[in-house]
Protein backbone atom coordinates (compact mmCIF):
# COMPACT_ATOMS: atom_id res chain seq x y z
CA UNK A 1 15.71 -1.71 -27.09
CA UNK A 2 18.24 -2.75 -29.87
CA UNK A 3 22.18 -2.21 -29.04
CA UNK A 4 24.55 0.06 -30.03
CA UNK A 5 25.60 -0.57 -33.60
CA UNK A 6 29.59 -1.31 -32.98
CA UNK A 7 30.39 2.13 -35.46
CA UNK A 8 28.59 4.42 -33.45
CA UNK A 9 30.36 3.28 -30.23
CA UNK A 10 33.97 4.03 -32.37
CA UNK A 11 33.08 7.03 -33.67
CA UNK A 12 31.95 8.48 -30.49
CA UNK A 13 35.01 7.52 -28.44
CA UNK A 14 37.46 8.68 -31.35
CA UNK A 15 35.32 12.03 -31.13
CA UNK A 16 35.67 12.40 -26.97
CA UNK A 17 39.37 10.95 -27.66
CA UNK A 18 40.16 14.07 -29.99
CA UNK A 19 38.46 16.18 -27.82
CA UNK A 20 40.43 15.68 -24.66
CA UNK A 21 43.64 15.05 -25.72
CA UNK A 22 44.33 15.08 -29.58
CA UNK A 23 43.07 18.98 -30.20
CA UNK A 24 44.62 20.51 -27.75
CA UNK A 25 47.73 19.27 -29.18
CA UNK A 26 47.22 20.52 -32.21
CA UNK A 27 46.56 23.66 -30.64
CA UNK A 28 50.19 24.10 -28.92
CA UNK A 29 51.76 22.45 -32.35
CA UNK A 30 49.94 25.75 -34.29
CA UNK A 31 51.07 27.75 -31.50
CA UNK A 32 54.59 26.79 -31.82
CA UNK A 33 55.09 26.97 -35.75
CA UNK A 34 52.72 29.39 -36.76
CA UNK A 35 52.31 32.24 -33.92
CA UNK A 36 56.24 32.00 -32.56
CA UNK A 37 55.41 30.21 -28.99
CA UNK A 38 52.50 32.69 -28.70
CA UNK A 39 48.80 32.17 -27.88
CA UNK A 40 46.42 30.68 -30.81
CA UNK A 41 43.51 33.45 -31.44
CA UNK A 42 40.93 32.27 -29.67
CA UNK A 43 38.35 32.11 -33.35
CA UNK A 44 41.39 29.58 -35.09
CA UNK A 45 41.20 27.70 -31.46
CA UNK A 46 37.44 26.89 -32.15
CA UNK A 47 38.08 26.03 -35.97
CA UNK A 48 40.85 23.39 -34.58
CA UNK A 49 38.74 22.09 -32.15
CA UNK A 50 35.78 22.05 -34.70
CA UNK A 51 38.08 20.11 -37.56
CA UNK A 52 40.19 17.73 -35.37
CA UNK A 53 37.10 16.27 -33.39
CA UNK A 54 35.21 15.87 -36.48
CA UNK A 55 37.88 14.22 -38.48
CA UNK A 56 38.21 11.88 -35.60
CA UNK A 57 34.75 10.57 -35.75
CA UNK A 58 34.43 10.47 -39.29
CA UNK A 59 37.78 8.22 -39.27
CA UNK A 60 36.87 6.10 -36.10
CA UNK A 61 33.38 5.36 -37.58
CA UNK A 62 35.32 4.92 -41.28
CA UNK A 63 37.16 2.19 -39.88
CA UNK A 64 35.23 0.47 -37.49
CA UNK A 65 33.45 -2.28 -38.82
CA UNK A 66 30.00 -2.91 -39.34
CA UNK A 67 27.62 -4.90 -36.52
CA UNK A 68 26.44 -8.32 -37.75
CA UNK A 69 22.32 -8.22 -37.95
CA UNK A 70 20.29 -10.56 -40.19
CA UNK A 71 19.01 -10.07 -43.81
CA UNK A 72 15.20 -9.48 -44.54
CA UNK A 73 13.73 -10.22 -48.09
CA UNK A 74 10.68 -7.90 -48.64
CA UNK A 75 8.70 -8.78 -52.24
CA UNK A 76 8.30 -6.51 -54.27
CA UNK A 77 4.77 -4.32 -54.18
CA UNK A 78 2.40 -6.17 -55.78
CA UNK A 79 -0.98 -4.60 -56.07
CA UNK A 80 -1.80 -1.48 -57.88
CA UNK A 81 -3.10 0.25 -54.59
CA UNK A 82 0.74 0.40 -53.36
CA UNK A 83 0.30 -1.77 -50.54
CA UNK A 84 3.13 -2.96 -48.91
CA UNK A 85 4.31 -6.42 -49.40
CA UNK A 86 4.84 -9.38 -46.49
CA UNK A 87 8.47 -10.64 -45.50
CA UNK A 88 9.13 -13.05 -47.70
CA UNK A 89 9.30 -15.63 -44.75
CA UNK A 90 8.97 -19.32 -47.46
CA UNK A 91 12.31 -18.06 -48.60
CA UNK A 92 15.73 -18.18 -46.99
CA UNK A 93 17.32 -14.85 -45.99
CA UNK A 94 20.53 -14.61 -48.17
CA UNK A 95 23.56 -12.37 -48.07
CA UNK A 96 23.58 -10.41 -51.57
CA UNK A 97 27.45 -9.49 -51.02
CA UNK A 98 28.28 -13.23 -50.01
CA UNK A 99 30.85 -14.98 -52.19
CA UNK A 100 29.76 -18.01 -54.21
């Protein structure tokens, strides 16, 4: 079993994060400015909930950074029956996005 890729671990906890404490905050600030101190209908209460949480993940996964794993070199197909091609394992594996 591989582990966790390091973005999927960020965006989940900035999703349960939101959830627990960021949205209902939200929730009281809408109450306060845009209902006079009253009660948020219960339909806009889901839409916050729906919007803040997924904001949240989106930007925890945005900014968390990628996990490390190595580079594989496939050759191109070669034969006309569209067989797939061996790793390329004479060759060394090279980062495409490394700087010279």
């Amino acid at each position: 079993m591989r582990p966790i890729e390091t973005k999927v671990k960020a965006a989940t906890a900035a999703g349960a994060g939101s959830a627990g404490v960021l949205t209902p905050f939200v929730i009281w600030l809408v109450g306060q400015l845009f209902f006079a101190g009253g009660e948020v209908p219960l339909p806009l209460v889901g839409v916050i909930g729906l919007v803040v949480t997924g904001l949240c993940t989106f930007i925890g996964g945005w900014l968390a950074r990628h996990s490390p794993r190595a580079a594989s070199i496939v050759r191109p197909r070669s034969g006309e029956d569209g067989t797939a091609a061996e790793p390329a394992a004479d060759r060394p594996a090279t980062d495409p996005l490394a700087a010279d």
